[in-house]
C-alpha atoms as a PDB file:
ATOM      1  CA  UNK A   1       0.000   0.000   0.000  1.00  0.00           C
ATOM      2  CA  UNK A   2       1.213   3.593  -0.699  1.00  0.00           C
ATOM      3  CA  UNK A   3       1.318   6.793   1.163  1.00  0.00           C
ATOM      4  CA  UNK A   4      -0.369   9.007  -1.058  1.00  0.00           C
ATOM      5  CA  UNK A   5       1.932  12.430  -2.051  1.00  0.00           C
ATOM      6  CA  UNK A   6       0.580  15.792  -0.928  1.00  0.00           C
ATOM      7  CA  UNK A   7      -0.585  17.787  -4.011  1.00  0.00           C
ATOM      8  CA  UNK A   8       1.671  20.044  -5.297  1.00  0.00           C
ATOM      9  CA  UNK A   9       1.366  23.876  -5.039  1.00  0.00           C
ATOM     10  CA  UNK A  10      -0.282  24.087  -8.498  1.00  0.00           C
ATOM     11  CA  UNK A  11      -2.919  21.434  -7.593  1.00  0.00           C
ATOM     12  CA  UNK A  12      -3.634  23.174  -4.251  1.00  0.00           C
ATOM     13  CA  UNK A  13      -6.991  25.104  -4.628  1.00  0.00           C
ATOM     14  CA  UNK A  14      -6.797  28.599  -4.853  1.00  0.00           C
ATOM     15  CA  UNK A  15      -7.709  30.814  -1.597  1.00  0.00           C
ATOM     16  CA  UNK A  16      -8.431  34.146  -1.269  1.00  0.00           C
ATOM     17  CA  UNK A  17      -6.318  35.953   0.807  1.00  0.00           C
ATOM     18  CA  UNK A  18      -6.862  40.199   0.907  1.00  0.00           C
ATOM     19  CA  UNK A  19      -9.576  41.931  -1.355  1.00  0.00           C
ATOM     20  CA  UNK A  20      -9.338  45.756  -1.236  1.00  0.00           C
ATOM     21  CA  UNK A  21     -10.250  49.160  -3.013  1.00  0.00           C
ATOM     22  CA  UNK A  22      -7.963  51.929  -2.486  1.00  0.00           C
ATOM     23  CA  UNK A  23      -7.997  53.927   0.969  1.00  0.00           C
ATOM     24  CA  UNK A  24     -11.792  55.352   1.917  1.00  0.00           C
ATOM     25  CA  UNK A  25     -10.113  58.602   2.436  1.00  0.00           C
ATOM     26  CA  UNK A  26     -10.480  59.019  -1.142  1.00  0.00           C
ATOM     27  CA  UNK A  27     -14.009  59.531  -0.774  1.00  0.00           C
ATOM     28  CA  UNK A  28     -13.972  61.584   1.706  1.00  0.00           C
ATOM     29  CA  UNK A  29     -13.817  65.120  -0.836  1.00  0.00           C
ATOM     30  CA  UNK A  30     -16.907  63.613  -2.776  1.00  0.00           C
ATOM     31  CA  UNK A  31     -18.941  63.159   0.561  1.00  0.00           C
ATOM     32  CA  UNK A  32     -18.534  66.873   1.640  1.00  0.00           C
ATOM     33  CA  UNK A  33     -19.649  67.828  -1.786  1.00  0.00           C
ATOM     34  CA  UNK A  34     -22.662  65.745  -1.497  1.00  0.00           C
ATOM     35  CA  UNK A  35     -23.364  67.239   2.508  1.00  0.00           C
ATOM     36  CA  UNK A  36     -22.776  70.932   0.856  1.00  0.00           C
ATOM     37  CA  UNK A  37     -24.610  70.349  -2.304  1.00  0.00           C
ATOM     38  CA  UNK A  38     -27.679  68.812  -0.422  1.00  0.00           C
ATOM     39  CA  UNK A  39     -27.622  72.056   2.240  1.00  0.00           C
ATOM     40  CA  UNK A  40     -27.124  74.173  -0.579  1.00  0.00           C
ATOM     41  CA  UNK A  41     -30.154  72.931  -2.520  1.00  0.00           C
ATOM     42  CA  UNK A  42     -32.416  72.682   0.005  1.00  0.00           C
ATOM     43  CA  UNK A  43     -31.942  76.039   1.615  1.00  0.00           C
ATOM     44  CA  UNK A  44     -32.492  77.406  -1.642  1.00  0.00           C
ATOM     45  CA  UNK A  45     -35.256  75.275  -3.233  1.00  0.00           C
ATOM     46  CA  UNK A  46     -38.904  77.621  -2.289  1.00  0.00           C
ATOM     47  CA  UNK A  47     -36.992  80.534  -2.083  1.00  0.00           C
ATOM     48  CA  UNK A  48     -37.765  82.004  -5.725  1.00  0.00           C
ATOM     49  CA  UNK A  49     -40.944  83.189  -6.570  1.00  0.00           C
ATOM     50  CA  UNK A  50     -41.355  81.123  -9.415  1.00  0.00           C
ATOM     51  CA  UNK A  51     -41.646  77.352 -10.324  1.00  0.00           C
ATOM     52  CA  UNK A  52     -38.557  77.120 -12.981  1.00  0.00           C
ATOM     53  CA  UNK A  53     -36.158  78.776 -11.143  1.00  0.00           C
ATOM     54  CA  UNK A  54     -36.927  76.411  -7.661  1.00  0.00           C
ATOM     55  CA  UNK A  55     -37.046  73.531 -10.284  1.00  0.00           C
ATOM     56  CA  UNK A  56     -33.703  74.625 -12.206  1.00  0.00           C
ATOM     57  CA  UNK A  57     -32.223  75.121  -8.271  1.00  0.00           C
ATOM     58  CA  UNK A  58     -33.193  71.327  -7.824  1.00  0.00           C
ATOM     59  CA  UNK A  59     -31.510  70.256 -11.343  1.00  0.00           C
ATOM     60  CA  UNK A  60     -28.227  72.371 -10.773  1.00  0.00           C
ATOM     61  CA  UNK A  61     -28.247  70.472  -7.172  1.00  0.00           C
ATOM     62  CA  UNK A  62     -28.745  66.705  -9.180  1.00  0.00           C
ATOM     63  CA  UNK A  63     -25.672  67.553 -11.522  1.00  0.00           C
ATOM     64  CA  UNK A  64     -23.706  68.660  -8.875  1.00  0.00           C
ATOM     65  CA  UNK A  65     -24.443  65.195  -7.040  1.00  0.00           C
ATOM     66  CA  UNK A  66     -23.684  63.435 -10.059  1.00  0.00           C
ATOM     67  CA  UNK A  67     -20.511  65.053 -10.790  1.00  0.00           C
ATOM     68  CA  UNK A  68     -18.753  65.373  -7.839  1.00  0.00           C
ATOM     69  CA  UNK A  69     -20.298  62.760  -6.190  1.00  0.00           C
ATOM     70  CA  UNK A  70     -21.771  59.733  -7.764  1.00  0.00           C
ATOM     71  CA  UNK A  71     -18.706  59.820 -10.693  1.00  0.00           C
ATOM     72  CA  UNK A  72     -16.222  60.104  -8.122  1.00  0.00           C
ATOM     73  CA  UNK A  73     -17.831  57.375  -5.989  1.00  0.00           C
ATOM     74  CA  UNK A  74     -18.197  55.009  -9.004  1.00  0.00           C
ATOM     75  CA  UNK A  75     -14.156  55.223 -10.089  1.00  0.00           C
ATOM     76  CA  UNK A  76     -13.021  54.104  -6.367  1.00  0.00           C
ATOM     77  CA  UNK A  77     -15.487  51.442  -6.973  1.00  0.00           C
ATOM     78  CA  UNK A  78     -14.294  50.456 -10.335  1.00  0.00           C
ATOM     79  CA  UNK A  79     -10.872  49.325  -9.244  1.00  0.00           C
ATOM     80  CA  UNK A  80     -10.101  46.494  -7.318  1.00  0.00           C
ATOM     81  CA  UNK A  81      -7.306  44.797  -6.412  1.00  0.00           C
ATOM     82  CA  UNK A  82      -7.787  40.725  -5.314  1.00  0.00           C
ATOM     83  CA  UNK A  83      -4.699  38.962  -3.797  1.00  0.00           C
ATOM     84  CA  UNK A  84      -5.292  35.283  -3.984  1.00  0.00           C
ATOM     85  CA  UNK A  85      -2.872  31.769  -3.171  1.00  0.00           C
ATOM     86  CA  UNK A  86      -1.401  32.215  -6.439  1.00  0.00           C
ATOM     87  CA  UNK A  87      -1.780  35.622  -8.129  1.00  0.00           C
ATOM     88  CA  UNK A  88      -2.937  39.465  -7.857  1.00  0.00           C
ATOM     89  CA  UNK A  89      -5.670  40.428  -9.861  1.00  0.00           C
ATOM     90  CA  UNK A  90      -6.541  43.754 -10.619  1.00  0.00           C
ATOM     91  CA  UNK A  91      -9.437  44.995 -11.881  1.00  0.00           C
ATOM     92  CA  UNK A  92     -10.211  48.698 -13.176  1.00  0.00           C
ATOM     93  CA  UNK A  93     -12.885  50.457 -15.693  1.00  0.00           C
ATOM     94  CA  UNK A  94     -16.605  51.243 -15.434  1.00  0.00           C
ATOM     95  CA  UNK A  95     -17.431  50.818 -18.878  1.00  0.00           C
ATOM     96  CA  UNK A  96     -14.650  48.979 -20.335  1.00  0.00           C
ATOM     97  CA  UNK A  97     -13.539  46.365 -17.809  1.00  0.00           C
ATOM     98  CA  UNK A  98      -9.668  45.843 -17.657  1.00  0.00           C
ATOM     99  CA  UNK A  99      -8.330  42.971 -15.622  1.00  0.00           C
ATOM    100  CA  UNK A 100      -4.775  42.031 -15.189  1.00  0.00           C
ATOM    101  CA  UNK A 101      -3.593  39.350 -13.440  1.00  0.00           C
ATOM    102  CA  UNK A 102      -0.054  38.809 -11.938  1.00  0.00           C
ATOM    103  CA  UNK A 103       1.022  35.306 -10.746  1.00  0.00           C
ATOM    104  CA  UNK A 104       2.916  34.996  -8.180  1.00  0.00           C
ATOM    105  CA  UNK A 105       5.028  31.585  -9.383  1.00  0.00           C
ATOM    106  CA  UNK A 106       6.927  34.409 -12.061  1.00  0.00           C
ATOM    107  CA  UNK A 107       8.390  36.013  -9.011  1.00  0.00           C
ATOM    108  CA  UNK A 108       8.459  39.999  -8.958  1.00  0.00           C
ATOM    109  CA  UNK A 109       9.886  42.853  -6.794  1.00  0.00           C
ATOM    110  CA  UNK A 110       7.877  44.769  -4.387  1.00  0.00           C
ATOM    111  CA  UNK A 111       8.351  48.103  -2.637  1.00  0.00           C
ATOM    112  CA  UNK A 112       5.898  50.323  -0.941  1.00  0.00           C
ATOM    113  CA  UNK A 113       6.204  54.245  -0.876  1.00  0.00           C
ATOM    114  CA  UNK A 114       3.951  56.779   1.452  1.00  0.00           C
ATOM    115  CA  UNK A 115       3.419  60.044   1.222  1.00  0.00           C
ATOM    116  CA  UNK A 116       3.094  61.982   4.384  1.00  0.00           C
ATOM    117  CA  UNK A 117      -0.371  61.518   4.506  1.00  0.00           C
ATOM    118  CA  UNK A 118      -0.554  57.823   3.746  1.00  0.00           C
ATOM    119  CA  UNK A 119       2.164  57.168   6.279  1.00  0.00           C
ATOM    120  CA  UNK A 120      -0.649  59.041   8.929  1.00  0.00           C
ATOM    121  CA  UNK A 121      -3.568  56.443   7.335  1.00  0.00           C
ATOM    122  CA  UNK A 122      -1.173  53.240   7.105  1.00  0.00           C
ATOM    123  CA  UNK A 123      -1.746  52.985   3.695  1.00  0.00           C
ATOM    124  CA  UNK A 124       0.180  53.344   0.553  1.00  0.00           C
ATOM    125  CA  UNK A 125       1.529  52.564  -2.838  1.00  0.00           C
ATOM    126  CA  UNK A 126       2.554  49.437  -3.429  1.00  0.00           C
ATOM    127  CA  UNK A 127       5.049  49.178  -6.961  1.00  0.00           C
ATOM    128  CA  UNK A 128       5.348  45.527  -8.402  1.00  0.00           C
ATOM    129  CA  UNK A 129       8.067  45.524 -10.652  1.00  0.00           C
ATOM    130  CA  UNK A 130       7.525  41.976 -12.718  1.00  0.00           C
ATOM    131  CA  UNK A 131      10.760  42.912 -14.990  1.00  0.00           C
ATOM    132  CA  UNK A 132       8.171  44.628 -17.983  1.00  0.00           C
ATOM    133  CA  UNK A 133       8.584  48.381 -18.895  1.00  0.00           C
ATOM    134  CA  UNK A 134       6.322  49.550 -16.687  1.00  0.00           C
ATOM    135  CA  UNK A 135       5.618  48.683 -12.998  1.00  0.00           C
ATOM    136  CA  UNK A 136       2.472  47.661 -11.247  1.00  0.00           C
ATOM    137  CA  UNK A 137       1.179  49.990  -9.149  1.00  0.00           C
ATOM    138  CA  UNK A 138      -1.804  49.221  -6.120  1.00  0.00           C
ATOM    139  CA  UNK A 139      -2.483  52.669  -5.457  1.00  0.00           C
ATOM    140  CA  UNK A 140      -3.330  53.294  -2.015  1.00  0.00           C
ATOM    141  CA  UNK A 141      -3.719  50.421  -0.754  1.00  0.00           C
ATOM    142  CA  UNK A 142      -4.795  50.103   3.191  1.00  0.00           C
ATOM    143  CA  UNK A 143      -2.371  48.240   5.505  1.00  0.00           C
ATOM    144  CA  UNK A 144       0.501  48.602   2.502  1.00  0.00           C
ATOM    145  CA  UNK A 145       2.960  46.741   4.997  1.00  0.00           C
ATOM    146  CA  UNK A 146       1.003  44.177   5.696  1.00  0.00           C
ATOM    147  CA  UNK A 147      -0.025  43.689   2.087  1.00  0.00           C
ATOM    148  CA  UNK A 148       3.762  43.772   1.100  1.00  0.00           C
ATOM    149  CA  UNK A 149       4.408  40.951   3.743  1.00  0.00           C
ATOM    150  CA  UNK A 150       1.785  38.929   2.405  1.00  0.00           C
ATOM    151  CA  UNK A 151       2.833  39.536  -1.263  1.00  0.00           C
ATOM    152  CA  UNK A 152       6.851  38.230   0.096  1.00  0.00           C
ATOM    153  CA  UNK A 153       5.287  34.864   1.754  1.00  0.00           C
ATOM    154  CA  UNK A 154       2.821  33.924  -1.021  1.00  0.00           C
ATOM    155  CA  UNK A 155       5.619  34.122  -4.032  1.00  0.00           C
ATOM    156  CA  UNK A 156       8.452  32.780  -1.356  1.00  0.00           C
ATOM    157  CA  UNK A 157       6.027  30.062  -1.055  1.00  0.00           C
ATOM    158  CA  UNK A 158       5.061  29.460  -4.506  1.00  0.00           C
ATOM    159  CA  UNK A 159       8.478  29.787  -6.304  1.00  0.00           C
ATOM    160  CA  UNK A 160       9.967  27.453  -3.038  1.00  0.00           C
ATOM    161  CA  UNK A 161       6.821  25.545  -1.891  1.00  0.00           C
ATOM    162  CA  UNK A 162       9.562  22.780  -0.431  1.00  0.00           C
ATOM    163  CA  UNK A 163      10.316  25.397   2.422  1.00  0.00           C
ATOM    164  CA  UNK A 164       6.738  26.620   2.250  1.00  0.00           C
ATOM    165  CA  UNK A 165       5.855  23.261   3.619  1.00  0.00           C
ATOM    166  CA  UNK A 166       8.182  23.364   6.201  1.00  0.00           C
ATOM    167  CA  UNK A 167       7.399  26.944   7.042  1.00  0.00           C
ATOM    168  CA  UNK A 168       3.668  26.526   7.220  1.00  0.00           C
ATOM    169  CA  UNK A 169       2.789  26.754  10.517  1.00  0.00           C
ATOM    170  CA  UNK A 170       4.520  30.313  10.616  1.00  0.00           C
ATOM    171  CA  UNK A 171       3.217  31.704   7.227  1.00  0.00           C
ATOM    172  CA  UNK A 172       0.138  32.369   5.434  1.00  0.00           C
ATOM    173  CA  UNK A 173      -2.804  29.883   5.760  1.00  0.00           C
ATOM    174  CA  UNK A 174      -5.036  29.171   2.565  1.00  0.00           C
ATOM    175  CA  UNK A 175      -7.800  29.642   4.814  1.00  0.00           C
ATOM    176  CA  UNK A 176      -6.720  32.925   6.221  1.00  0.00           C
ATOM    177  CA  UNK A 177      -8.520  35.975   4.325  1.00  0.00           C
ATOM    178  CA  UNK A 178      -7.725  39.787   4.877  1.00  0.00           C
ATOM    179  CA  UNK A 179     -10.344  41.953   3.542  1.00  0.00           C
ATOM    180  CA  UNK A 180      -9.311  45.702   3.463  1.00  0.00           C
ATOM    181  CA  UNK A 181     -12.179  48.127   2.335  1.00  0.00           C
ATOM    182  CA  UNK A 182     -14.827  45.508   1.362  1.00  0.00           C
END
């Protein structure tokens, strides 16, 4: 009878590890324009003694949502970045859907720089250099070190999963998951 040989890494099922948007803070321009806006319109709206002007007051206040709200709101929603057991995929577009996927078995370099404010939020850029012309960039990514330690493990593990295996106990789980920012 035989022992049966653990699967190797590219038979393991893939997990999902961190799924993020950029930092909040992004949104947090658009949301005072919506709580100004809003005042705006309705301490204005009734104050003009007639109908189209209250009416265009209303419809100056709905393109002023739209523009510096809603569009705003829908591009930090449009990109995504998922980190799973064996690649990054990031997703970006409204309209025209991009999606690019890195795996993490080609091996890469990554480096994480903050701004002042970033470094106050714990967030930041994180720059994957896979060896093309032009980087990867997660922009603004919440918990950046964290992400970057988690990006180190899961291609240490899948370029070496012989130490992986070893290391297991001390590294990533596949059924760990890290959500930042839904």
């Amino acid at each position: 009878m035989s022992i049966p040989e653990r699967p190797s890494a590219a038979q393991e099922p893939e997990h999902l590890v961190a799924s993020m948007h950029s930092h909040a803070r992004a949104l947090f321009w658009p949301s005072l324009a919506l709580i100004a806006t809003a005042s705006a319109t309705a301490y204005f709206y009734g104050k003009f003694p007639e109908t189209w002007e209250n009416l265009s007051i209303l419809a100056g206040g709905a393109l002023l949502v739209v523009l510096l709200w809603l569009l705003p709101t829908l591009s930090w929603l449009a990109r995504k970045y998922t980190i799973t057991t064996r690649r990054i995929i990031l997703r970006r577009g409204f309209f025209v859907r991009i999606r690019q996927e890195l795996l993490h078995s080609r091996g890469y370099d990554v480096t994480v720089r903050k701004n002042a404010l970033q470094a106050m939020f714990g967030s930041g850029d994180i720059r994957i250099n896979t060896g093309l012309e032009h980087p990867v960039v997660l922009k603004d990514v919440p918990g950046a070190n964290l992400v970057q330690s988690a990006l180190h493990d899961l291609m240490e593990r899948s370029v070496n999963p012989v130490a992986a295996r070893r290391q297991a106990a001390e590294s990533i789980r596949p059924d760990d998951t890290i959500i930042f920012g839904g």
